[in-house]
PDB file of N, CA and C in Angstrom:
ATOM      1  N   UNK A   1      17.643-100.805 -54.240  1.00  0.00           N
ATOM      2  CA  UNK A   1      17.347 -99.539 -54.864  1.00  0.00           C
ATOM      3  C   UNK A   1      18.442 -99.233 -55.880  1.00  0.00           C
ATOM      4  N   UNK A   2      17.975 -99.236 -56.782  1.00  0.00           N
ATOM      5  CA  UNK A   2      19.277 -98.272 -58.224  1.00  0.00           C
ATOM      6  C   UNK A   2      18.994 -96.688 -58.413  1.00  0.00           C
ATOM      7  N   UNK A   3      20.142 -96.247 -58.129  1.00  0.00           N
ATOM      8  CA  UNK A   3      20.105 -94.501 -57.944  1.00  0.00           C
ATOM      9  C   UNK A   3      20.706 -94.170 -59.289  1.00  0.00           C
ATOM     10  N   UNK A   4      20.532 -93.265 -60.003  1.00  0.00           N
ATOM     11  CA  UNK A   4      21.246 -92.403 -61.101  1.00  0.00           C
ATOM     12  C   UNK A   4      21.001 -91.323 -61.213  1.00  0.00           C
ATOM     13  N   UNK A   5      22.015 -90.189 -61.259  1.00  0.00           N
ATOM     14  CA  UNK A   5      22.450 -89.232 -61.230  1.00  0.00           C
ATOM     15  C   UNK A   5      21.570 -88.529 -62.983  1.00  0.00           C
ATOM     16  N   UNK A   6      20.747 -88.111 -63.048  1.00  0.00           N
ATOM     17  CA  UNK A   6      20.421 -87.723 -64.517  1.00  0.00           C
ATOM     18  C   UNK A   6      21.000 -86.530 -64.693  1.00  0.00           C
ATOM     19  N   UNK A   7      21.005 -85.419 -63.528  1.00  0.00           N
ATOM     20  CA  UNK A   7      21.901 -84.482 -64.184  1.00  0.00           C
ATOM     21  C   UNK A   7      22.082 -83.446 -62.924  1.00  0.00           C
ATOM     22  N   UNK A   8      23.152 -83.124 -62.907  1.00  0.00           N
ATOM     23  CA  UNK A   8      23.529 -81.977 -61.623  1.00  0.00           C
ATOM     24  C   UNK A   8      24.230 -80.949 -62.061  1.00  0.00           C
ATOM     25  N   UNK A   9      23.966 -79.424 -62.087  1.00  0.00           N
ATOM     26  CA  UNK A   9      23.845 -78.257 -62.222  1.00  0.00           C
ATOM     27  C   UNK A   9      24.170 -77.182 -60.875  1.00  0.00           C
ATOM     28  N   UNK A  10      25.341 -77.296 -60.847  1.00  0.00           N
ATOM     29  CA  UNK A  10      25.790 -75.861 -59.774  1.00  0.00           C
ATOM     30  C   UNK A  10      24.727 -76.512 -57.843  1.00  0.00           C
ATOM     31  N   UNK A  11      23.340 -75.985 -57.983  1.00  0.00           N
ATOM     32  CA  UNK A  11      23.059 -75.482 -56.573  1.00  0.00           C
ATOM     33  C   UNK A  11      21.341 -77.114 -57.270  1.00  0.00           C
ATOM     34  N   UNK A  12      21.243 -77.497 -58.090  1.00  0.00           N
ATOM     35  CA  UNK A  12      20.675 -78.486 -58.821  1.00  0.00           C
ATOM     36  C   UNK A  12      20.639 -79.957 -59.073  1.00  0.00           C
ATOM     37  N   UNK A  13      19.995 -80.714 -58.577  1.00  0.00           N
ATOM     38  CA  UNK A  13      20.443 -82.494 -58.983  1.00  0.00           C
ATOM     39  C   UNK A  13      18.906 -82.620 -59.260  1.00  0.00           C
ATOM     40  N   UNK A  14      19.111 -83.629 -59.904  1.00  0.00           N
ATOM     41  CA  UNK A  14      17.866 -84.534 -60.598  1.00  0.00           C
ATOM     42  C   UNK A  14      18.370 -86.232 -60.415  1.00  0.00           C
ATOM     43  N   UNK A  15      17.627 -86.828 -59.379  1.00  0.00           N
ATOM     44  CA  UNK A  15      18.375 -88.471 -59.566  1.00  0.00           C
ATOM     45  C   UNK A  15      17.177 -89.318 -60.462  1.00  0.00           C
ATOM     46  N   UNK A  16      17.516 -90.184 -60.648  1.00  0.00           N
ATOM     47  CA  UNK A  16      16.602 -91.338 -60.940  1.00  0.00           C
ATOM     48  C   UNK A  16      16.529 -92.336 -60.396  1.00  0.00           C
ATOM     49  N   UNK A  17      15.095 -92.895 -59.484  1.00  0.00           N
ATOM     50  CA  UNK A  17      15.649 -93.931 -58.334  1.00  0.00           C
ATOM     51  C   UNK A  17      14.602 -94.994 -58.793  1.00  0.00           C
ATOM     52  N   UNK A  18      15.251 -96.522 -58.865  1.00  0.00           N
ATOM     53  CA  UNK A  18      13.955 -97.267 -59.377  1.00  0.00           C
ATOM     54  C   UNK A  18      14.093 -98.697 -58.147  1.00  0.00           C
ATOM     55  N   UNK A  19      13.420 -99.666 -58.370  1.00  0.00           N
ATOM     56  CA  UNK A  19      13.146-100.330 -57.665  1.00  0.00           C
ATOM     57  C   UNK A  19      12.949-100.333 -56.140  1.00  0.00           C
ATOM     58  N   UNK A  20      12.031 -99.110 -55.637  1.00  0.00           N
ATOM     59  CA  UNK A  20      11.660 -98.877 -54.124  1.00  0.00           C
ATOM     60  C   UNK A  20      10.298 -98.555 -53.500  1.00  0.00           C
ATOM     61  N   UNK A  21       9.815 -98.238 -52.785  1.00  0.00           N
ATOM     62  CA  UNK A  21       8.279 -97.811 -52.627  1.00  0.00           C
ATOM     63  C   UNK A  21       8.554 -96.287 -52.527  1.00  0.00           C
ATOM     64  N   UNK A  22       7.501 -95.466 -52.976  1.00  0.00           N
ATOM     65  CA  UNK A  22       7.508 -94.189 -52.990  1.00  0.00           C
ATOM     66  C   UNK A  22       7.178 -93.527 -51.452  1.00  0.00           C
ATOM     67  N   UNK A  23       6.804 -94.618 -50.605  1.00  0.00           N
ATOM     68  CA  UNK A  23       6.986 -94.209 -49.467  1.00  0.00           C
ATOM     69  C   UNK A  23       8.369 -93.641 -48.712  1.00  0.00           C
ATOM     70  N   UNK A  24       9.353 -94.264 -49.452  1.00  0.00           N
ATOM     71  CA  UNK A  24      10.742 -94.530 -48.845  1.00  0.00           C
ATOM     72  C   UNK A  24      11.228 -92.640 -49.270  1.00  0.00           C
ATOM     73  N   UNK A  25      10.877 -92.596 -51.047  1.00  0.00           N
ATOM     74  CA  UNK A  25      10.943 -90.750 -51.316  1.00  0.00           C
ATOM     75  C   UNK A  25      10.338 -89.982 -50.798  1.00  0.00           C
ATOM     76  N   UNK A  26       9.091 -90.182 -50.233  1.00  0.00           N
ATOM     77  CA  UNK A  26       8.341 -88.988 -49.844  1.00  0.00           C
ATOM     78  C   UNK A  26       9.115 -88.853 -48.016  1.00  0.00           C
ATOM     79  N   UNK A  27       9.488 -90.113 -47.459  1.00  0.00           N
ATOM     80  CA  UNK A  27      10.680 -89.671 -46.649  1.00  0.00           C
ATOM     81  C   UNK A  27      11.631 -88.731 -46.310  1.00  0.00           C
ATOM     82  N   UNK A  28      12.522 -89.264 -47.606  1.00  0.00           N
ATOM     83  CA  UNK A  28      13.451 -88.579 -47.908  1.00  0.00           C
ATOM     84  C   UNK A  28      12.794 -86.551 -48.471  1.00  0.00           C
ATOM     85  N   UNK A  29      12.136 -86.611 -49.095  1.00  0.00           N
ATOM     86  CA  UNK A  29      11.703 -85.279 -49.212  1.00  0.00           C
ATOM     87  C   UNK A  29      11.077 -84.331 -48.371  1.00  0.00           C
ATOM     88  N   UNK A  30      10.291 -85.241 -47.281  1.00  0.00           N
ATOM     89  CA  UNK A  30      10.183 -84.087 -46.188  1.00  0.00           C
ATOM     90  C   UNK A  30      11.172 -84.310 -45.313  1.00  0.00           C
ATOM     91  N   UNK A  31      12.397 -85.053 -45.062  1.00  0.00           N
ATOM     92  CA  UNK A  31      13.786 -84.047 -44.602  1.00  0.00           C
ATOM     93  C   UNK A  31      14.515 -83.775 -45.580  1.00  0.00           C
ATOM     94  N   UNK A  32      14.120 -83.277 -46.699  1.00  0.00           N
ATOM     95  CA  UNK A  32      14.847 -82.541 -47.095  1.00  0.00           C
ATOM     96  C   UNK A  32      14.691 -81.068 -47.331  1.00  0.00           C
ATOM     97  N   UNK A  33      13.040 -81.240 -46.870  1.00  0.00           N
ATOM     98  CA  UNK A  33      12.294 -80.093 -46.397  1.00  0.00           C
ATOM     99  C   UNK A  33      12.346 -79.588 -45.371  1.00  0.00           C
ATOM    100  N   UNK A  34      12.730 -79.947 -44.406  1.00  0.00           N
ATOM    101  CA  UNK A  34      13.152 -79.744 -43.080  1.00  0.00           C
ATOM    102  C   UNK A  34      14.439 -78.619 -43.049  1.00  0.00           C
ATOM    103  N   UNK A  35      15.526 -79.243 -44.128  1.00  0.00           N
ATOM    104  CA  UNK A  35      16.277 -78.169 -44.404  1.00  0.00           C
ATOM    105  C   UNK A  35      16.385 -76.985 -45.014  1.00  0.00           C
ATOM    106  N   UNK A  36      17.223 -75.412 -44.066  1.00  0.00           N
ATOM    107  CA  UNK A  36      16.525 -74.395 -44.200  1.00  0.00           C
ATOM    108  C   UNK A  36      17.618 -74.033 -46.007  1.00  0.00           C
ATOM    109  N   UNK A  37      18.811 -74.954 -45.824  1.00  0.00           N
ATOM    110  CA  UNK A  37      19.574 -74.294 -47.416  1.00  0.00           C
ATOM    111  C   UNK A  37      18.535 -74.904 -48.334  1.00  0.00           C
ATOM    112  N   UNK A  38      17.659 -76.019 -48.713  1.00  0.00           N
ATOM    113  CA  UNK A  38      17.067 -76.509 -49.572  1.00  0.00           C
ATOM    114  C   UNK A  38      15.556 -75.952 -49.399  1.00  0.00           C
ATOM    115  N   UNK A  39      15.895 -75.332 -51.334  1.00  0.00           N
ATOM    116  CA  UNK A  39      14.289 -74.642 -51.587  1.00  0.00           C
ATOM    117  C   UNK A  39      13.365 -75.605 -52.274  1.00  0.00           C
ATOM    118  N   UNK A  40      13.715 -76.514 -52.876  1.00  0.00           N
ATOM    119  CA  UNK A  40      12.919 -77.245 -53.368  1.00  0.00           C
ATOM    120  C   UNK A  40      13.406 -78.432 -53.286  1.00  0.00           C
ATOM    121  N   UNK A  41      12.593 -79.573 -52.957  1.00  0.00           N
ATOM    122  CA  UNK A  41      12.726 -80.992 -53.374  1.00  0.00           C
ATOM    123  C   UNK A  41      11.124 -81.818 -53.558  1.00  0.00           C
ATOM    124  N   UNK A  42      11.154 -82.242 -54.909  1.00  0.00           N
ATOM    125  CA  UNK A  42      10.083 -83.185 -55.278  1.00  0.00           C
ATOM    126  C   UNK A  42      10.525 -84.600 -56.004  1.00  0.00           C
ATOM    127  N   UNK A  43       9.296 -85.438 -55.539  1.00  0.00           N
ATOM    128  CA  UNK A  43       9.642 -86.671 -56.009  1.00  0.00           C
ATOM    129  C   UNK A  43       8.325 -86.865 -57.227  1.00  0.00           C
ATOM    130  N   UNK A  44       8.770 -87.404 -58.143  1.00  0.00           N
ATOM    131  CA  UNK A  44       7.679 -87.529 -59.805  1.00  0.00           C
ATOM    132  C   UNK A  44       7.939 -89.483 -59.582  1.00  0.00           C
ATOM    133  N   UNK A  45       6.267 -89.838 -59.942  1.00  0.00           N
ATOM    134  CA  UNK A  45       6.394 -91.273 -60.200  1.00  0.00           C
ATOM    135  C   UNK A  45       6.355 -91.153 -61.359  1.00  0.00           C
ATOM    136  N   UNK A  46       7.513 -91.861 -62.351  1.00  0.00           N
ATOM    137  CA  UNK A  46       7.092 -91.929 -63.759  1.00  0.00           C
ATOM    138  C   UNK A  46       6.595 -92.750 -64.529  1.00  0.00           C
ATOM    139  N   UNK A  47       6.319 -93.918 -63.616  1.00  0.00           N
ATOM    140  CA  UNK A  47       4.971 -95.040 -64.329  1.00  0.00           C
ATOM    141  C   UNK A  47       4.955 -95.996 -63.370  1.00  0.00           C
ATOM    142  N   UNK A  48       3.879 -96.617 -62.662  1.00  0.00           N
ATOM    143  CA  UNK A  48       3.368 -96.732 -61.716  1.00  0.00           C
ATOM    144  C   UNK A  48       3.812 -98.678 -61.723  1.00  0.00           C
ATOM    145  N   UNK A  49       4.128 -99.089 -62.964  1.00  0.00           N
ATOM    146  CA  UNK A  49       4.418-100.146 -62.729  1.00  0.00           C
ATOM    147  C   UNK A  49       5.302-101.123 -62.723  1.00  0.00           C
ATOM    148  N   UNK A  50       6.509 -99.732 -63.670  1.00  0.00           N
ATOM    149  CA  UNK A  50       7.743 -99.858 -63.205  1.00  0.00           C
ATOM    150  C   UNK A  50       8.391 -99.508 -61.752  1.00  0.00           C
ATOM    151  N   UNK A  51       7.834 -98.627 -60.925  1.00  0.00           N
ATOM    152  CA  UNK A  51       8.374 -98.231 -59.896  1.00  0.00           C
ATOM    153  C   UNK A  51       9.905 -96.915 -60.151  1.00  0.00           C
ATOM    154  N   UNK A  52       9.457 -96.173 -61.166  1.00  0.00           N
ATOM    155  CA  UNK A  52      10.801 -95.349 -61.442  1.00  0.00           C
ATOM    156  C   UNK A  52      10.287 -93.885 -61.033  1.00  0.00           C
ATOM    157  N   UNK A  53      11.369 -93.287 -60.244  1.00  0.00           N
ATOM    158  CA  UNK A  53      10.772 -91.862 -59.704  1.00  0.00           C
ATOM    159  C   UNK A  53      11.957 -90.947 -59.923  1.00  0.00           C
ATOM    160  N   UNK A  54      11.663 -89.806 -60.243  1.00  0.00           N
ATOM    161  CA  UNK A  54      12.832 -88.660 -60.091  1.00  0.00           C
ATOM    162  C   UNK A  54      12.207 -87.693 -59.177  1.00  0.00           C
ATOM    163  N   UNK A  55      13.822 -87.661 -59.030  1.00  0.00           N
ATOM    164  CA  UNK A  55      13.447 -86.589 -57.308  1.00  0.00           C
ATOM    165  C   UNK A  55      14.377 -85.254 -58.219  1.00  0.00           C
ATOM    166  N   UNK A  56      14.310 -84.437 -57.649  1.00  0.00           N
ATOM    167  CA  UNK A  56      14.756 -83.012 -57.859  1.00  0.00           C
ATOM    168  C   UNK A  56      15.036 -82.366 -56.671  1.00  0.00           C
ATOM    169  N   UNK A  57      16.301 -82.206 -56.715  1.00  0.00           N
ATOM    170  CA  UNK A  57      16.594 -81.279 -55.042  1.00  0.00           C
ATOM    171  C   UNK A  57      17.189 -79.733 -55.686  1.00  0.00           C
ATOM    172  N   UNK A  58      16.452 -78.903 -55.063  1.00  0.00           N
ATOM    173  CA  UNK A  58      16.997 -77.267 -55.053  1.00  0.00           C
ATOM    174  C   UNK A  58      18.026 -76.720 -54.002  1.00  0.00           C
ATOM    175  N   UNK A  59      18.963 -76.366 -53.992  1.00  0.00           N
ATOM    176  CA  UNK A  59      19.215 -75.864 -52.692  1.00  0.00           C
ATOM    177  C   UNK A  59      19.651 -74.096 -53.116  1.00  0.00           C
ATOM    178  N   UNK A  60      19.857 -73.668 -52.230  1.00  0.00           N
ATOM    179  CA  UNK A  60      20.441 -71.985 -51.907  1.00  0.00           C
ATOM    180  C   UNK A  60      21.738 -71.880 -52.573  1.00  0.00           C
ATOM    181  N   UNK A  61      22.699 -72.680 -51.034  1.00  0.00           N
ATOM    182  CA  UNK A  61      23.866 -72.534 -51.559  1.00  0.00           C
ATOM    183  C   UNK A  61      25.163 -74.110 -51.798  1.00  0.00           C
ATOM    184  N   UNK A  62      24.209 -74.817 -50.789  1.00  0.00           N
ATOM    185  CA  UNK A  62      24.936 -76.104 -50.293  1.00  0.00           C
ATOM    186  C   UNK A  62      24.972 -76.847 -51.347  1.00  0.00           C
ATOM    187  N   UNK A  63      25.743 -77.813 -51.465  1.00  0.00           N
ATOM    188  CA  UNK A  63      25.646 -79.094 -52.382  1.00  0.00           C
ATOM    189  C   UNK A  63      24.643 -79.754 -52.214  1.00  0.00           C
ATOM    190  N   UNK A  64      23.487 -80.106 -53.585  1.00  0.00           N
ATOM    191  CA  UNK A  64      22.474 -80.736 -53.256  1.00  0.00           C
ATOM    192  C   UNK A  64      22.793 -82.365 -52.757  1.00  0.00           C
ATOM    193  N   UNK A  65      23.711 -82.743 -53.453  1.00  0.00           N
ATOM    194  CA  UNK A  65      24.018 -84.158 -52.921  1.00  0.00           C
ATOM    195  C   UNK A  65      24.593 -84.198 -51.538  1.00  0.00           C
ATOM    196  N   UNK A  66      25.099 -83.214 -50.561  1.00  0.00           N
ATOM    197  CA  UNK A  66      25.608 -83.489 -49.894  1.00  0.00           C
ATOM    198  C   UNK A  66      24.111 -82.885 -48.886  1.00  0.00           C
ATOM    199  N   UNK A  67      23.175 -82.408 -49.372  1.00  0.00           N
ATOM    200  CA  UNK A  67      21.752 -82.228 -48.337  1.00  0.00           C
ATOM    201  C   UNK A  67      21.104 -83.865 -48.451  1.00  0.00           C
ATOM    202  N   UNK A  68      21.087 -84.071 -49.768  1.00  0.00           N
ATOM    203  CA  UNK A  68      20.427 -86.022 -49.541  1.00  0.00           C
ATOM    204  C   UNK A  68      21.231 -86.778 -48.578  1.00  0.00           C
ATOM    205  N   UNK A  69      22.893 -86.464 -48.658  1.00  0.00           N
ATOM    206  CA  UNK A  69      23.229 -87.188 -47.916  1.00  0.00           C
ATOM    207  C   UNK A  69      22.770 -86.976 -46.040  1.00  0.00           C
ATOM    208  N   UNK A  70      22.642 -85.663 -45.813  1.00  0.00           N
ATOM    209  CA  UNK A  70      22.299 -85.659 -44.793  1.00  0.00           C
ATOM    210  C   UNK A  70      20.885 -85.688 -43.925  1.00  0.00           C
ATOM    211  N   UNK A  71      20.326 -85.690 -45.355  1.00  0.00           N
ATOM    212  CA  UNK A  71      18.723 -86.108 -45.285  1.00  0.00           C
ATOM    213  C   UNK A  71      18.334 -87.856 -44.804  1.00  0.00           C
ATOM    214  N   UNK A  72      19.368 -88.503 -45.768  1.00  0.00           N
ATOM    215  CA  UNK A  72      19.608 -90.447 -45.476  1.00  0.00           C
ATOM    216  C   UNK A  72      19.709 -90.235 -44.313  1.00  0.00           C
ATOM    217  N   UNK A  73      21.113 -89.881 -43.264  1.00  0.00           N
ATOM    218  CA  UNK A  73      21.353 -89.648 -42.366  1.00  0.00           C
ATOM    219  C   UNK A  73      20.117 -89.708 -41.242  1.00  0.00           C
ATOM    220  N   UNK A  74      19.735 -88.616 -41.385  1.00  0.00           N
ATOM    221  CA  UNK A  74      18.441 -87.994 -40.381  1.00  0.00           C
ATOM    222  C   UNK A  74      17.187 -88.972 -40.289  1.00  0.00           C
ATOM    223  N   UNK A  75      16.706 -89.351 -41.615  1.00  0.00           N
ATOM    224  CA  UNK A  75      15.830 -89.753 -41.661  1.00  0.00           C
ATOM    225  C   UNK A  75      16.193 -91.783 -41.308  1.00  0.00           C
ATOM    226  N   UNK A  76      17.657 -91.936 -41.182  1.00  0.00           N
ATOM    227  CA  UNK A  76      17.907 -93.758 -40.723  1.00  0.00           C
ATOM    228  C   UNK A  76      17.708 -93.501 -38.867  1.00  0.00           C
ATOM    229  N   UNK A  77      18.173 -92.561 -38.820  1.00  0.00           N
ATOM    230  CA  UNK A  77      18.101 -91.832 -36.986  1.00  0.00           C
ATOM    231  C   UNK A  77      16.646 -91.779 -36.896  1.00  0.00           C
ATOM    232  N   UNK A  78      15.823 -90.933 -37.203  1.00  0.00           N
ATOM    233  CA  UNK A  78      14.436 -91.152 -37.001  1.00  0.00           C
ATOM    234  C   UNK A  78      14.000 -92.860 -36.868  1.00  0.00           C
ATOM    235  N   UNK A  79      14.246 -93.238 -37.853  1.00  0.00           N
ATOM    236  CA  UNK A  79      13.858 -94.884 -37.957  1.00  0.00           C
ATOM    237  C   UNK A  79      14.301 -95.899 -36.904  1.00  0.00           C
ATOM    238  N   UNK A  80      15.730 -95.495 -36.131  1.00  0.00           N
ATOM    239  CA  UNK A  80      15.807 -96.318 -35.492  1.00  0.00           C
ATOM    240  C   UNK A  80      15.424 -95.875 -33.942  1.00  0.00           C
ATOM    241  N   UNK A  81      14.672 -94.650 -33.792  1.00  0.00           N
ATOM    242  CA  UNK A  81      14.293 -93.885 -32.631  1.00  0.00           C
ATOM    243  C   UNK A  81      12.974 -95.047 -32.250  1.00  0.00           C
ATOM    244  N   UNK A  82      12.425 -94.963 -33.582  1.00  0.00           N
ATOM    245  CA  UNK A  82      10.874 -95.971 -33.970  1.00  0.00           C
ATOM    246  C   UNK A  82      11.311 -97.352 -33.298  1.00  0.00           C
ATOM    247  N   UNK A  83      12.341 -97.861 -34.221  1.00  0.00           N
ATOM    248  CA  UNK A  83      12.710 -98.794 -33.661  1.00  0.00           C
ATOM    249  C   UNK A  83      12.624 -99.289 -32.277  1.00  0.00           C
ATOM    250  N   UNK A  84      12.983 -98.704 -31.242  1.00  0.00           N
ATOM    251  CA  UNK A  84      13.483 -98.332 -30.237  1.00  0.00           C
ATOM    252  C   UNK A  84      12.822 -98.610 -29.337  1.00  0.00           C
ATOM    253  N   UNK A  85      11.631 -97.419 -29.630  1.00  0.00           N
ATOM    254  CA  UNK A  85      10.450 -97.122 -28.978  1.00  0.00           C
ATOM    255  C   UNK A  85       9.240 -98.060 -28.952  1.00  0.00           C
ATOM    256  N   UNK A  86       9.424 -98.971 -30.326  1.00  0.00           N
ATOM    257  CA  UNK A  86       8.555-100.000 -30.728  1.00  0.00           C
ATOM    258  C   UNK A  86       8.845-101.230 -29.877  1.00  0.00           C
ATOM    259  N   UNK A  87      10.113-101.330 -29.379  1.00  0.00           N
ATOM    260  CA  UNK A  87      10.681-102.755 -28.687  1.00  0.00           C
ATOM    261  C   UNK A  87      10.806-102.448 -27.161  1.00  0.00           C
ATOM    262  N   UNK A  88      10.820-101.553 -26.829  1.00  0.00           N
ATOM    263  CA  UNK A  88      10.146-100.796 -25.665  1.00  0.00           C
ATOM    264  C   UNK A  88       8.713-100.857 -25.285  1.00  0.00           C
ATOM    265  N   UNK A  89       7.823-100.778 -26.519  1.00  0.00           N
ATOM    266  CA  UNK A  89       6.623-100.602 -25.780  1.00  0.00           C
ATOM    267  C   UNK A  89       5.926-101.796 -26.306  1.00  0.00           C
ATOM    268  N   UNK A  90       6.864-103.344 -26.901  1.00  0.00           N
ATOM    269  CA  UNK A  90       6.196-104.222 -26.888  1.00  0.00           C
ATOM    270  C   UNK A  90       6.706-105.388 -25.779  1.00  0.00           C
ATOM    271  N   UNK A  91       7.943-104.777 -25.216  1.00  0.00           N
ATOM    272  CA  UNK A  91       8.325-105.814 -23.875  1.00  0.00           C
ATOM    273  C   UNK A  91       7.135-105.223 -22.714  1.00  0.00           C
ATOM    274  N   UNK A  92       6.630-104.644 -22.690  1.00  0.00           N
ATOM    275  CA  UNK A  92       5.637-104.377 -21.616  1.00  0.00           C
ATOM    276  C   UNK A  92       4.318-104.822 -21.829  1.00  0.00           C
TER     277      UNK A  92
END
């Protein structure tokens, strides 16, 4: 995945993320929805065959980069719960 920063503004970020499935953003955006400081976060595909998306995070008061970071966080914990549960319920 290549991340870039297009522009961050006070309580505002805009990244640019290319080479990933848009499954992996829409992830990341509903925990970042989950959080109660963040008012907005959307992910834009900007051409379907490059694979390039900008996300936009809003928050209240928090650092928006430091809500993605804890959004990665949450959402690698979810994944390895799956994990978990998946190797659990295929030894039986």
């Amino acid at each position: 995945m290549l991340a870039e920063i297009i522009d961050s503004k006070g309580n505002q970020l805009e990244l640019k993320l290319q080479e990933e499935d848009i499954s992996i953003m829409y992830i990341m955006q509903h925990e970042l929805l989950k959080e109660r400081s963040v008012e907005f976060a959307g992910v834009t595909l900007k051409h379907p065959l490059i694979k390039e998306y900008v996300v936009r995070i809003t928050t209240k008061k928090k650092d928006p980069l430091e809500a993605v970071q804890e959004a990665s966080v949450s959402a690698s914990e979810h994944i390895k719960e799956l994990t978990n549960a998946l190797k659990t319920a295929l030894k039986k």
